[in-house]
Protein backbone atom coordinates (compact mmCIF):
# COMPACT_ATOMS: atom_id res chain seq x y z
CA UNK A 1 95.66 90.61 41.82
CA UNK A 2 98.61 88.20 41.77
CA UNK A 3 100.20 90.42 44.24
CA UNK A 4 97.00 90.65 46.61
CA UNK A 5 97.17 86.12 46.05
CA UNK A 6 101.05 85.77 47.35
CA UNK A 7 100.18 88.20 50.32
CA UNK A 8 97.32 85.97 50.88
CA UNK A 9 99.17 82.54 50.43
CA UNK A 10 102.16 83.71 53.00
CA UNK A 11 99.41 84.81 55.75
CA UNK A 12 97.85 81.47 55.46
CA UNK A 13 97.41 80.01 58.73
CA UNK A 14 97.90 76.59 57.30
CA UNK A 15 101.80 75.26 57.57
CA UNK A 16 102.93 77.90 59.46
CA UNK A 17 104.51 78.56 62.83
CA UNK A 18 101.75 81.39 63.59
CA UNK A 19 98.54 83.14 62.70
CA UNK A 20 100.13 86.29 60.46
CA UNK A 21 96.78 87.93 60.22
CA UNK A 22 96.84 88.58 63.79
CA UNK A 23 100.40 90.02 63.51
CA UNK A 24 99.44 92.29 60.75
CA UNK A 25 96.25 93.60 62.75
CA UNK A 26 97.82 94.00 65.53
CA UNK A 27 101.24 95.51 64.36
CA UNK A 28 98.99 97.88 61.89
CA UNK A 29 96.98 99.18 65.50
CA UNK A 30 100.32 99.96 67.07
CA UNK A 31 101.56 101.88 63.85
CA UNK A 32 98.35 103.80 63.15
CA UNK A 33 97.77 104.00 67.05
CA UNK A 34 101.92 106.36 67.06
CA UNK A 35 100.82 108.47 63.98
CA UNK A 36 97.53 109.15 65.60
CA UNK A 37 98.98 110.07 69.25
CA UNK A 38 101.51 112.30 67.92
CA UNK A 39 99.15 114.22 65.34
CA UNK A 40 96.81 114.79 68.83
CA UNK A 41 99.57 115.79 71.19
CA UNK A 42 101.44 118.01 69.55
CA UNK A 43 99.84 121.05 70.86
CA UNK A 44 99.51 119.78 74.12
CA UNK A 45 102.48 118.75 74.52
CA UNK A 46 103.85 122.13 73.22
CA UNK A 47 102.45 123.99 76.15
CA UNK A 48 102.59 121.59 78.53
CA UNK A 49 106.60 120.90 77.96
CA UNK A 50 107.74 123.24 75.11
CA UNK A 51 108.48 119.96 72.83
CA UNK A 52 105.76 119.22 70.39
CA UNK A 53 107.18 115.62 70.09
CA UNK A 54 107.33 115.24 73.95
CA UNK A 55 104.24 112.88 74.09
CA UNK A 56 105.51 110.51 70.36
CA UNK A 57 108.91 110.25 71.73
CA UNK A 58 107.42 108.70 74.88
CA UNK A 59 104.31 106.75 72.65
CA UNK A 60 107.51 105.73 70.40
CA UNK A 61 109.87 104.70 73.62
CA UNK A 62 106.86 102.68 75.12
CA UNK A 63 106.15 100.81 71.36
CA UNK A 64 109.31 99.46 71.60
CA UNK A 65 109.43 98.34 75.29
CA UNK A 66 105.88 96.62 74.31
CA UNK A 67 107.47 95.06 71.51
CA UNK A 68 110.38 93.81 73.12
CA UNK A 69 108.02 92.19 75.77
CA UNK A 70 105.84 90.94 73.88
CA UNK A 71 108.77 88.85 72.19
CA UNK A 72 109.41 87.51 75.60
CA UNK A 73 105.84 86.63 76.40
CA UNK A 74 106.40 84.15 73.57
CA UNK A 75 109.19 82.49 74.98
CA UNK A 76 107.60 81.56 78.04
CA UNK A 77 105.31 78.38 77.60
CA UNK A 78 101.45 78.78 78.60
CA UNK A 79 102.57 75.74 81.37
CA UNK A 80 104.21 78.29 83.53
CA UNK A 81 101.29 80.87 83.38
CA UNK A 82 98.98 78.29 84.09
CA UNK A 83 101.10 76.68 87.14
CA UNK A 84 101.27 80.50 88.57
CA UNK A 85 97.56 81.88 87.95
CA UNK A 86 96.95 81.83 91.61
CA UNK A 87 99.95 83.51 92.26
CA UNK A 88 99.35 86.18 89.71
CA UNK A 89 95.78 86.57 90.79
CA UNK A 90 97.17 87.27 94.32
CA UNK A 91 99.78 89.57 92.85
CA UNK A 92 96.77 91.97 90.67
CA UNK A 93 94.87 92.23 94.03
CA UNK A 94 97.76 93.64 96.09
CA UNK A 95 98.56 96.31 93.35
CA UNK A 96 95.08 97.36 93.12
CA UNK A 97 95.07 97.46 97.11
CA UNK A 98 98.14 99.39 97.07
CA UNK A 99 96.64 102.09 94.47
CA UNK A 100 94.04 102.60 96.72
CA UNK A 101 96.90 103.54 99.64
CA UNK A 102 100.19 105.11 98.20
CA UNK A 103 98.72 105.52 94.30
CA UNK A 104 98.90 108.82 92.38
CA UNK A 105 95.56 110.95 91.74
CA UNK A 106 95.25 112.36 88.85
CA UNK A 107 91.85 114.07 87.73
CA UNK A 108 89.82 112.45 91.39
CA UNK A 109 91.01 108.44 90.41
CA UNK A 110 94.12 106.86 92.01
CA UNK A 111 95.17 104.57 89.46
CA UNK A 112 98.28 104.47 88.95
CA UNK A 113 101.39 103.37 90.96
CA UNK A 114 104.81 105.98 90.84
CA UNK A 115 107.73 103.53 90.40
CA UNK A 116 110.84 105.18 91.95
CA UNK A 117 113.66 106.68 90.44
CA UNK A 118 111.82 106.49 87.17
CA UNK A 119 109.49 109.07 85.61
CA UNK A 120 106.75 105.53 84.60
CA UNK A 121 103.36 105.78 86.34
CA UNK A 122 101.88 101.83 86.01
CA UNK A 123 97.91 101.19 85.46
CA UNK A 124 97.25 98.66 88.39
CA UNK A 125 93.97 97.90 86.64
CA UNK A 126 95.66 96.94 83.65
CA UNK A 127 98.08 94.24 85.18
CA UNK A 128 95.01 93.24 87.28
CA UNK A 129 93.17 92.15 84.24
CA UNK A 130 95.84 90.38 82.38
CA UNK A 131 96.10 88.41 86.29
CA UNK A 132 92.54 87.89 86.37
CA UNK A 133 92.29 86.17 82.55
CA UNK A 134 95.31 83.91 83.42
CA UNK A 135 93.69 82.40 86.25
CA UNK A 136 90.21 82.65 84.90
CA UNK A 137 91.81 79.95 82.12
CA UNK A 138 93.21 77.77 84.88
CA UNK A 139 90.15 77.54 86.59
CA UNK A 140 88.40 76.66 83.81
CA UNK A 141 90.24 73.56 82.53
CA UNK A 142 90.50 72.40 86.37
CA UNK A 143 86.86 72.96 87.25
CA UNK A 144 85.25 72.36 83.64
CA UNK A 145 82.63 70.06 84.51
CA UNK A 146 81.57 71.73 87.96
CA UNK A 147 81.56 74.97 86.28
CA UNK A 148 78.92 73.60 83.94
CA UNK A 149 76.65 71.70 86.78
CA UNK A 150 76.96 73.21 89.83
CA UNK A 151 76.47 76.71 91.09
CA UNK A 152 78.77 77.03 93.84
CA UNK A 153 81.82 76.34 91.01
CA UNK A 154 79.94 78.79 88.58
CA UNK A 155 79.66 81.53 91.14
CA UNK A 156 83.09 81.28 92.71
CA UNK A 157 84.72 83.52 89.64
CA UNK A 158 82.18 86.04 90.33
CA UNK A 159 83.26 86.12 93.96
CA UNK A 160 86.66 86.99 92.79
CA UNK A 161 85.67 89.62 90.00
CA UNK A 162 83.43 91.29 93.42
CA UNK A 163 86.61 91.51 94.96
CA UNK A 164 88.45 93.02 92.03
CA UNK A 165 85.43 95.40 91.43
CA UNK A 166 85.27 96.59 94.78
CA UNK A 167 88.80 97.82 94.88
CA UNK A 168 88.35 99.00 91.41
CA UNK A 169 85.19 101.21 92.24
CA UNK A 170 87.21 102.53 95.29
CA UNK A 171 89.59 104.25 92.83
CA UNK A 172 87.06 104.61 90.70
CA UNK A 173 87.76 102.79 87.51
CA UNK A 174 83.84 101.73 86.37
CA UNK A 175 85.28 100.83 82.83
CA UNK A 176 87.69 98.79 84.16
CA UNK A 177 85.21 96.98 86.05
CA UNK A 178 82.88 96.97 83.40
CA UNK A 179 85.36 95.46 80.88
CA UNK A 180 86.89 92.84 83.88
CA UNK A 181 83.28 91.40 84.28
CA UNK A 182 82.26 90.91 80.85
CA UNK A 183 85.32 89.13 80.25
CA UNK A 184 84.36 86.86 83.39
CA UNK A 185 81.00 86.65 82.04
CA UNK A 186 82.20 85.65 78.66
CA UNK A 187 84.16 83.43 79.68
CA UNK A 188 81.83 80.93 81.62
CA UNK A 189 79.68 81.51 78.43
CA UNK A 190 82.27 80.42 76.20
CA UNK A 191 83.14 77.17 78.68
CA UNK A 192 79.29 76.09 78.53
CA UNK A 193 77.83 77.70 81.56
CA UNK A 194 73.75 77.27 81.30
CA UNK A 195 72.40 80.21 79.75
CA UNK A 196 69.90 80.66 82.53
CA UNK A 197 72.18 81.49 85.06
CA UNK A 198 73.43 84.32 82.98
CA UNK A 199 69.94 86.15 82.32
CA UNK A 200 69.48 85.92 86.26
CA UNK A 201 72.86 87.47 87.27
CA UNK A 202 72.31 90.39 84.27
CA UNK A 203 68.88 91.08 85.83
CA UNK A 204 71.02 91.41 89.33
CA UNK A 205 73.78 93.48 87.80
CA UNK A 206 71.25 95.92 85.77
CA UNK A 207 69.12 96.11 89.18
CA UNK A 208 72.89 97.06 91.50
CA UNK A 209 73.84 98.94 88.37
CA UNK A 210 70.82 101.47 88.50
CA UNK A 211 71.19 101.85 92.36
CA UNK A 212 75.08 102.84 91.69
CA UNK A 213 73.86 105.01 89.18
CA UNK A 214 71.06 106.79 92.11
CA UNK A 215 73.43 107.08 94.53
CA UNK A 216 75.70 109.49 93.13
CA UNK A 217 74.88 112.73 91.80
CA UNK A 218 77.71 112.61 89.27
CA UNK A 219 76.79 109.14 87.87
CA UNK A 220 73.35 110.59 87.27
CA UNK A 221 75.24 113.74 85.39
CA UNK A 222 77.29 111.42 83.08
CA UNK A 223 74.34 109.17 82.50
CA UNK A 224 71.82 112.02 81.71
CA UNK A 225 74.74 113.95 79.64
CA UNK A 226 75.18 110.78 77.50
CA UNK A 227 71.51 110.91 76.60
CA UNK A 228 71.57 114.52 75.59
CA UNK A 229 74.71 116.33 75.32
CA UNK A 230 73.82 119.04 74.33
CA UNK A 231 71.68 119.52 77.25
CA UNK A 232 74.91 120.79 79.03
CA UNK A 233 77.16 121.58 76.47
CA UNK A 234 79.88 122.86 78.38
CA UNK A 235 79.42 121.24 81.76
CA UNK A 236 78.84 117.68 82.36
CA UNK A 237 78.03 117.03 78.45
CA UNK A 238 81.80 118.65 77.49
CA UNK A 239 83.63 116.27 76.28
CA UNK A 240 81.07 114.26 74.21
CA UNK A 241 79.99 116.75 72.51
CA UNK A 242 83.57 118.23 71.18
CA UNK A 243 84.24 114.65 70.21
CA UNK A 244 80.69 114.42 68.23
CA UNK A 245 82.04 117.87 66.48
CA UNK A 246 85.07 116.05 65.63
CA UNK A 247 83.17 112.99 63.86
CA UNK A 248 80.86 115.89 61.99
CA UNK A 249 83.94 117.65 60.63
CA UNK A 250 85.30 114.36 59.90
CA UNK A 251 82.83 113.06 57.03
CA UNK A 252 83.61 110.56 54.54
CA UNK A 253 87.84 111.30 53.85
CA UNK A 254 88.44 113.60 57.03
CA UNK A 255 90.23 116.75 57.46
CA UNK A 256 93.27 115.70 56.58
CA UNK A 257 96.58 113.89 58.79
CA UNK A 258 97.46 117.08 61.48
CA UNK A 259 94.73 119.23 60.78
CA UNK A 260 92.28 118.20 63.65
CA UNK A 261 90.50 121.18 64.98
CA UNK A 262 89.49 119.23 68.10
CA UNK A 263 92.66 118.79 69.28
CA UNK A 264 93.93 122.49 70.00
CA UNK A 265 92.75 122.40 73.25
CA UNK A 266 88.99 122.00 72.56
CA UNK A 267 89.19 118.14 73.21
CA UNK A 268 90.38 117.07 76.55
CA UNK A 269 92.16 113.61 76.66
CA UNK A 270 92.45 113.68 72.93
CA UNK A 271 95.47 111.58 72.80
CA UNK A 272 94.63 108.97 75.31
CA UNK A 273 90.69 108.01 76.02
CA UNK A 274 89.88 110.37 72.77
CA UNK A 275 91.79 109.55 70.21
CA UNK A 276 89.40 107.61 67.87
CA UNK A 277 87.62 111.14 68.32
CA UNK A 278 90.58 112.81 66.42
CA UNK A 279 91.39 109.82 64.37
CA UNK A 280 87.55 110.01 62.73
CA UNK A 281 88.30 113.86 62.22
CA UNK A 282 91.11 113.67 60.60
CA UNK A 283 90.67 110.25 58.21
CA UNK A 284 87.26 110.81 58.29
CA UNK A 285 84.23 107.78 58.25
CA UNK A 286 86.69 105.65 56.20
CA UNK A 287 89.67 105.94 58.11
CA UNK A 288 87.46 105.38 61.43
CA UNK A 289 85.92 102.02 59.65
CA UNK A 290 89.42 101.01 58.63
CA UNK A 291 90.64 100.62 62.15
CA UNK A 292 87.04 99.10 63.42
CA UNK A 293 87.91 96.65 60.93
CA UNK A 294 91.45 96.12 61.83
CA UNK A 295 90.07 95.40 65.73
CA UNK A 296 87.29 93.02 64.29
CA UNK A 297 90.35 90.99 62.41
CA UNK A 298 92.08 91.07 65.35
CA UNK A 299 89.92 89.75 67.61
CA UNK A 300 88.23 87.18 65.58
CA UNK A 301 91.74 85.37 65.00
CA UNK A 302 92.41 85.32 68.37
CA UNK A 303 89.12 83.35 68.74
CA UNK A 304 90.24 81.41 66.03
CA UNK A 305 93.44 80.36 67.73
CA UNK A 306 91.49 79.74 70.90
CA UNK A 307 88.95 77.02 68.88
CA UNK A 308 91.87 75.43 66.95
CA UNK A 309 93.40 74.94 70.53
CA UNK A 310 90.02 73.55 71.89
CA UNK A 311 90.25 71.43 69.15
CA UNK A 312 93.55 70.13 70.12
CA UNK A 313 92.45 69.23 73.93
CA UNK A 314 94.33 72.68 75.23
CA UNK A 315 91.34 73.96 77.21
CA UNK A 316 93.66 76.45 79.02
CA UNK A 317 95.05 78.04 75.68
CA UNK A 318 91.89 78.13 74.62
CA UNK A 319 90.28 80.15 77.18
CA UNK A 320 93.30 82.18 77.96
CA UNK A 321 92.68 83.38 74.00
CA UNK A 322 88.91 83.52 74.56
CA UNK A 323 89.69 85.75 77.41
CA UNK A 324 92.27 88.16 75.50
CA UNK A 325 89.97 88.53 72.40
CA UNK A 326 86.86 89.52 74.85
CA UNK A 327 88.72 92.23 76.81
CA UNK A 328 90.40 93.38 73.70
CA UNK A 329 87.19 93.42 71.96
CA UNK A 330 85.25 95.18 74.64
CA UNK A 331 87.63 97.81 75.76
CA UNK A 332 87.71 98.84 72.10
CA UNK A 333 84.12 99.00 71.69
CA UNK A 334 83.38 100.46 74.84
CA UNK A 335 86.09 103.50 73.83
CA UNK A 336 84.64 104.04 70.32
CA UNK A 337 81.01 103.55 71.31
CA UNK A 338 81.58 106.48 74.17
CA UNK A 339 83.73 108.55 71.59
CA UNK A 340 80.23 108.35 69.43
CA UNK A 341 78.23 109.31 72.10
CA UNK A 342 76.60 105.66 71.81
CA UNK A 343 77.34 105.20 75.67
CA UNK A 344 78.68 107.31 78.85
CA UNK A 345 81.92 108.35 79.05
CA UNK A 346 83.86 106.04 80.98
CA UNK A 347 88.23 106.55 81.21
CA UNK A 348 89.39 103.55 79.00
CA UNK A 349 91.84 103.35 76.83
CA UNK A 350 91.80 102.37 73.11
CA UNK A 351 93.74 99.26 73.05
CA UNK A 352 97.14 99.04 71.19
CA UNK A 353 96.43 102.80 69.73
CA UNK A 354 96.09 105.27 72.99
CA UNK A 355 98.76 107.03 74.70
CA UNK A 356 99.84 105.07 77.81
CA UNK A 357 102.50 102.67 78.47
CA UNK A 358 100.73 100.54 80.69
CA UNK A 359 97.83 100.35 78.29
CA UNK A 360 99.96 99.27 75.53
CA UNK A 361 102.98 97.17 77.27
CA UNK A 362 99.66 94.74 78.94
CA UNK A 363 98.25 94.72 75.21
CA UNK A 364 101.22 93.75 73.42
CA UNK A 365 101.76 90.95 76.17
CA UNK A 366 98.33 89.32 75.43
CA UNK A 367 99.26 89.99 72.20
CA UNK A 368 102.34 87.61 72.67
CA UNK A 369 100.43 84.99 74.68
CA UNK A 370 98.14 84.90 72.18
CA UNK A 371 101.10 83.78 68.97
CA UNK A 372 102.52 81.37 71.88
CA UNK A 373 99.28 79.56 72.35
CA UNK A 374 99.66 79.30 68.62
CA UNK A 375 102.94 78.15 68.49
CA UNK A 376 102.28 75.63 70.74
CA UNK A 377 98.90 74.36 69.50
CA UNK A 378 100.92 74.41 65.69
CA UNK A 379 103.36 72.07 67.32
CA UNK A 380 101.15 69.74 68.77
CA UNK A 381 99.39 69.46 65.49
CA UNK A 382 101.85 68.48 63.80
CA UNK A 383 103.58 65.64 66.29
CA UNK A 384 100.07 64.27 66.34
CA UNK A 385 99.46 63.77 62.48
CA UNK A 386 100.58 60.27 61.24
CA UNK A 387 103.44 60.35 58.93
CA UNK A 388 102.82 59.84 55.50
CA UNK A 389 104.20 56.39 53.72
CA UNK A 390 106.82 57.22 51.08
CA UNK A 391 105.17 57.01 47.98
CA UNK A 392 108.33 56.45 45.72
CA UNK A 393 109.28 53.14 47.78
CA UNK A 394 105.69 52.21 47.24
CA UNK A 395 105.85 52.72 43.49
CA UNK A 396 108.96 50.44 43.42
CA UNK A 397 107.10 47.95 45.75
């Protein structure tokens, strides 16, 4: 108990330079996120390169490289992201155009951008929505009041996530687009956009949504298999229902670290957009909760450090952290929720714990603007609380 009371005392947030819970949440995602990745590639990686670790090595190699720039996120203060939003903004849209024109396909998407001379493939998407957050947060503190009264200031974000999702369906990515709009959403929601306009734009979506949804036979296939898997077991409904096998064998403890089933070959993806699949099998319903609850710590201190930096009069911090914790929070529980079978499958990544270096670089740099709006809102605290009078000189007085 007194053990479990120091822990507690030294991940205070008070009088320190940083929120340590969201360290510990997010550190304990990237460690669980390696053991989990190499425990579901091994096979895979065996007969795809002869080298069971091939796939760790590289999880391992990335981990570091997100690490490393995450420290350097930190260094750089929130003033220059917000002076270069625009610019950034600009910079997401031309990689997402350029995916569309000299991008690799892999499995009928182009999403991802060959950089020369270097076997690294890089997730336009994911760059694209770390751009679209930054200038999201700019916006906001510049067009607060408009955003809140007028339509034509509420609507022009949406005019830029229609751009973004256009280019995004082209490749397709529909849980990208998914993800980059509720964070939009969310975001106007959090900076006091009327309520009203919100229920009319979801009736709009749903209504564009189910004419997507018509106009494609293979929509209608992943929506129908989502419904009943079972339907078309080893068609269309494939891959949910293999994962749902994996959460039965699973139970309460799991099968054990390594001894997934699902894995050899059964379970396609299983280290990247299926790995919470294998994770449940293998730690079982309390393992699985474990990490739901390690994403739930995570992204309710980041929403904590975005209201202690409203507080302060930092409305870009704040909604730059507002931002992070809703696409962090949403990608997660979009992946799990389609690993359950609670919604269609969709090709996202489980933040900070899938395969993928883009994935996890872009997550450990929110991760890192997220402890810098910290820092700074720390700082400002404390130059802004009066100094206390001596109380010995006052005795003597």
């Amino acid at each position: 108990m007194n053990r479990f009371a120091r822990l507690r005392e030294q991940l205070s947030t008070r009088d320190h330079a940083f929120d340590g819970w969201l360290v510990v949440a997010a550190l304990s995602l990237m460690l669980v996120g390696w053991v989990m990745v190499t425990s579901a590639s091994t096979e895979v990686a065996t007969s795809l390169t002869g080298n069971p670790w091939y796939f760790s090595i590289r999880h391992g190699v990335f981990l570091l490289i997100s690490m490393v720039f995450a420290l350097g996120v930190m260094r750089v203060p929130l003033a220059w992201w917000k002076a270069n939003g625009p610019l950034l903004l600009l910079v997401g849209m031309v990689l997402l155009v350029l995916v569309l024109l000299v991008g690799r396909e892999v499995n009928g998407s182009k999403r991802w951008l060959s950089v020369p001379g270097v076997p690294i493939n890089v997730q336009a998407s994911e760059i694209a929505k770390l751009c679209l957050i930054v200038y999201l947060a700019g916006y906001l503190e510049k067009f607060l009041p408009q955003v809140r009264r007028q339509w034509g200031a509420f609507l022009r974000p949406l005019a830029v996530m229609g751009v973004i999702g256009c280019l995004l369906i082209l490749e397709p990515d529909y849980g990208a687009v998914v993800v980059m709009t509720g964070c939009v959403m969310g975001m106007l929601l959090m900076a006091g956009a009327p309520w009203g306009r919100f229920i009319l734009l979801l009736v709009l979506v749903g209504v564009m949504g189910g004419l997507l949804a018509v106009a494609e036979p293979y929509r209608m296939a992943r929506l129908t298999s989502f419904i009943d898997p079972w339907a078309d077991q080893f068609a269309s409904g494939y891959q949910l229902t293999q994962a749902l096998i994996a959460f039965g064998r699973g139970e309460w403890f799991g099968t054990g670290l390594g001894n997934s089933v699902q894995k050899l070959f059964y379970l396609p993806e299983a280290h990247t957009d299926f790995v919470f699949a294998v994770l449940a099998e293998e730690l079982g319903m309390v393992g699985a909760i474990a990490v739901i609850g390690l994403f739930a710590l995570l992204v309710w201190r980041a929403m904590a450090v975005g209201r202690r930096a409203e507080l302060a009069k930092r409305p870009f911090a704040a909604y730059l952290c507002y931002g992070i914790a809703l696409v962090i929070g949403a990608q997660a529980f979009i992946n799990i929720a389609v690993s359950s079978g609670m919604m269609p499958t969709k090709g996202l990544t489980l933040p900070l714990l899938s395969y993928g270096g883009s994935s996890l670089v872009i997550s450990a740099a929110m991760i890192g603007m997220l402890l810098r709006a910290d820092i700074e809102t720390r700082h400002l605290q404390r130059r802004q609380q009066p100094t206390a009078p001596h109380q010995g000189r006052e005795a003597r007085a």
